[in-house]
Structure formats: C-alpha cells, structure tokens
C-alpha atoms as a PDB file:
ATOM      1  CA  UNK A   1       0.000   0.000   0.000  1.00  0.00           C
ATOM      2  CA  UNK A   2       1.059   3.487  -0.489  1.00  0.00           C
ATOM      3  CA  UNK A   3       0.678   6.587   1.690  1.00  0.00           C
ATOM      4  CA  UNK A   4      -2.171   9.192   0.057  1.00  0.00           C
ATOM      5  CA  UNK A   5       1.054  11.757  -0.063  1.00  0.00           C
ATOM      6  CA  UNK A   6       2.528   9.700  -2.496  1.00  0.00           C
ATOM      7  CA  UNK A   7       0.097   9.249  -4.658  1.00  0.00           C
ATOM      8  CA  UNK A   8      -0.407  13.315  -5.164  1.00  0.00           C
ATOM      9  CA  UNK A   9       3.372  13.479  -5.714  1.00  0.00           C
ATOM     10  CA  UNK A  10       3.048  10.675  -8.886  1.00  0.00           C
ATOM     11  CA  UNK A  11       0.193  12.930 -10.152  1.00  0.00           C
ATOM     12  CA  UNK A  12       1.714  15.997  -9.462  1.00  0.00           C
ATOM     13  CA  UNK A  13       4.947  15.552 -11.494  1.00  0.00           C
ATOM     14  CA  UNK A  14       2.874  13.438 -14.210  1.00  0.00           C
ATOM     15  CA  UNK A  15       0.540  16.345 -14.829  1.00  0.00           C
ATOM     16  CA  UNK A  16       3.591  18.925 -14.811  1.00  0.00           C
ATOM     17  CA  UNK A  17       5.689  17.073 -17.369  1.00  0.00           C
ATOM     18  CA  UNK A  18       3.325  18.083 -20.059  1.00  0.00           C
ATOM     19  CA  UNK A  19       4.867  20.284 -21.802  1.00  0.00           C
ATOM     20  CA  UNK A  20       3.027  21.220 -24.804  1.00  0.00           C
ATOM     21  CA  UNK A  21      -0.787  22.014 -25.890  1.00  0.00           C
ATOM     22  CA  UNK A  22      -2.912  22.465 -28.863  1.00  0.00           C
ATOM     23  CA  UNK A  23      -6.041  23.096 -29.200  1.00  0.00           C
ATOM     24  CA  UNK A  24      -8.521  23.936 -32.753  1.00  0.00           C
ATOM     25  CA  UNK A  25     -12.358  24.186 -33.451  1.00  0.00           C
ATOM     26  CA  UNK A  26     -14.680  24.240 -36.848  1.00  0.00           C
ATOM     27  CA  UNK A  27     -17.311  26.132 -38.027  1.00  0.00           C
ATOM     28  CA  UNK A  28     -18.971  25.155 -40.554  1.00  0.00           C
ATOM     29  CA  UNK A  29     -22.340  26.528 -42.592  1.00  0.00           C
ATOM     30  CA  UNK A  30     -24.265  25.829 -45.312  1.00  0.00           C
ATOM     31  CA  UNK A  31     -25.022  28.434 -48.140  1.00  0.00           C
ATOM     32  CA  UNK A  32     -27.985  27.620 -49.780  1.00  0.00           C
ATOM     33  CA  UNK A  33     -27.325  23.522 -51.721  1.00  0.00           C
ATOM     34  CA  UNK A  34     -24.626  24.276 -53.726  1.00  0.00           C
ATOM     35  CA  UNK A  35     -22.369  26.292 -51.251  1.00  0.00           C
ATOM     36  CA  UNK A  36     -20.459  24.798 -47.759  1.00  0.00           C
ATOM     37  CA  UNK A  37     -18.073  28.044 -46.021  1.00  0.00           C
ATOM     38  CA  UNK A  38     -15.496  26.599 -43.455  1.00  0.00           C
ATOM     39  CA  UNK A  39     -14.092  28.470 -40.606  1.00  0.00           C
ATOM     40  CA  UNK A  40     -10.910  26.521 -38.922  1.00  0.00           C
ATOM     41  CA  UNK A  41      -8.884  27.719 -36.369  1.00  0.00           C
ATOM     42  CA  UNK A  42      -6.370  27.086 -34.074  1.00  0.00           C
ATOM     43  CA  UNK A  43      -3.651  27.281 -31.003  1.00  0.00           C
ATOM     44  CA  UNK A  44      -0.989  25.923 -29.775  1.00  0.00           C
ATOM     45  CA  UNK A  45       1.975  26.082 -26.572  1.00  0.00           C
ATOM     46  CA  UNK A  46       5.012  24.684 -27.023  1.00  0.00           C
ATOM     47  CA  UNK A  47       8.078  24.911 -24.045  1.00  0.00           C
ATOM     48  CA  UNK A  48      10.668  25.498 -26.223  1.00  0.00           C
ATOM     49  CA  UNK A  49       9.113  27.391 -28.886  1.00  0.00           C
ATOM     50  CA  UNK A  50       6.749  30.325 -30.110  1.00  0.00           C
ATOM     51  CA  UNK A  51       2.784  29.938 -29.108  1.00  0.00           C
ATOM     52  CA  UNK A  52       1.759  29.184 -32.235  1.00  0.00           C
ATOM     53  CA  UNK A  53      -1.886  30.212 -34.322  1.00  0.00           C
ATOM     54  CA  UNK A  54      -3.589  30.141 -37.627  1.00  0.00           C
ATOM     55  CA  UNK A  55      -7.115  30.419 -39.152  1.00  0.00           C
ATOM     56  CA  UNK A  56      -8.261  28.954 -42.681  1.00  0.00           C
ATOM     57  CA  UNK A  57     -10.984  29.593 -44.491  1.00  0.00           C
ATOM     58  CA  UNK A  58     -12.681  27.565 -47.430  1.00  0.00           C
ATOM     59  CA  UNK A  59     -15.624  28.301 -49.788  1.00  0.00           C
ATOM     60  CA  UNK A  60     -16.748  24.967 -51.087  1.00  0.00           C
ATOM     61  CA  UNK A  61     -18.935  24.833 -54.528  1.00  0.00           C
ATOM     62  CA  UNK A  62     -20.375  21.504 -55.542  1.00  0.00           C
ATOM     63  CA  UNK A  63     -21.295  20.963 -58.881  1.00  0.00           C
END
C-alpha cells in the first residue's frame, strides 16, 4: 500500500511534465445547396518554442 502523499506526488509531477498544448475548433455553414463556407482555427503552446496560431478559411462549390 502506499501513503495518500505519495500518490499526489506521482500525479503531481505526471501532470507537470506536459509540456506542450494544442487546441482547434470548426465552423462550418451551409449556403444555400450548392455552397459549404469553413471556418478553422487554431492554437498551440510549445516549451521550447513560439505559441503558435492560424485560421483557414474555405468556400466549397459543388457541382
């Protein structure tokens, strides 16, 4: 068995030792039948580097 302190320590250093973090999301709508516009965008942390960003956008026509 282990002591509860112990236990917190494990987590503690696990949860620190995460270093980098991205996140993104989506929007997307439809224009009428023909059109789709996407929206993408997202973020990112890195230790040893820039935060990083971007966006895109796309116009879809299906014919």
């Amino acid at each position: 068995m282990t002591s509860k302190g112990t236990d917190n320590v494990a987590y503690s250093s696990f949860f620190w030792a995460i270093d980098d973090a991205a996140i993104g999301c989506r929007f997307q709508q439809a224009l009428g039948r023909r059109r789709i516009l996407r929206l993408d965008a997202f973020a990112s942390l890195q230790e040893d580097r820039d935060e990083g960003c971007g966006v895109c956008s796309e116009l879809q026509v299906r014919f």
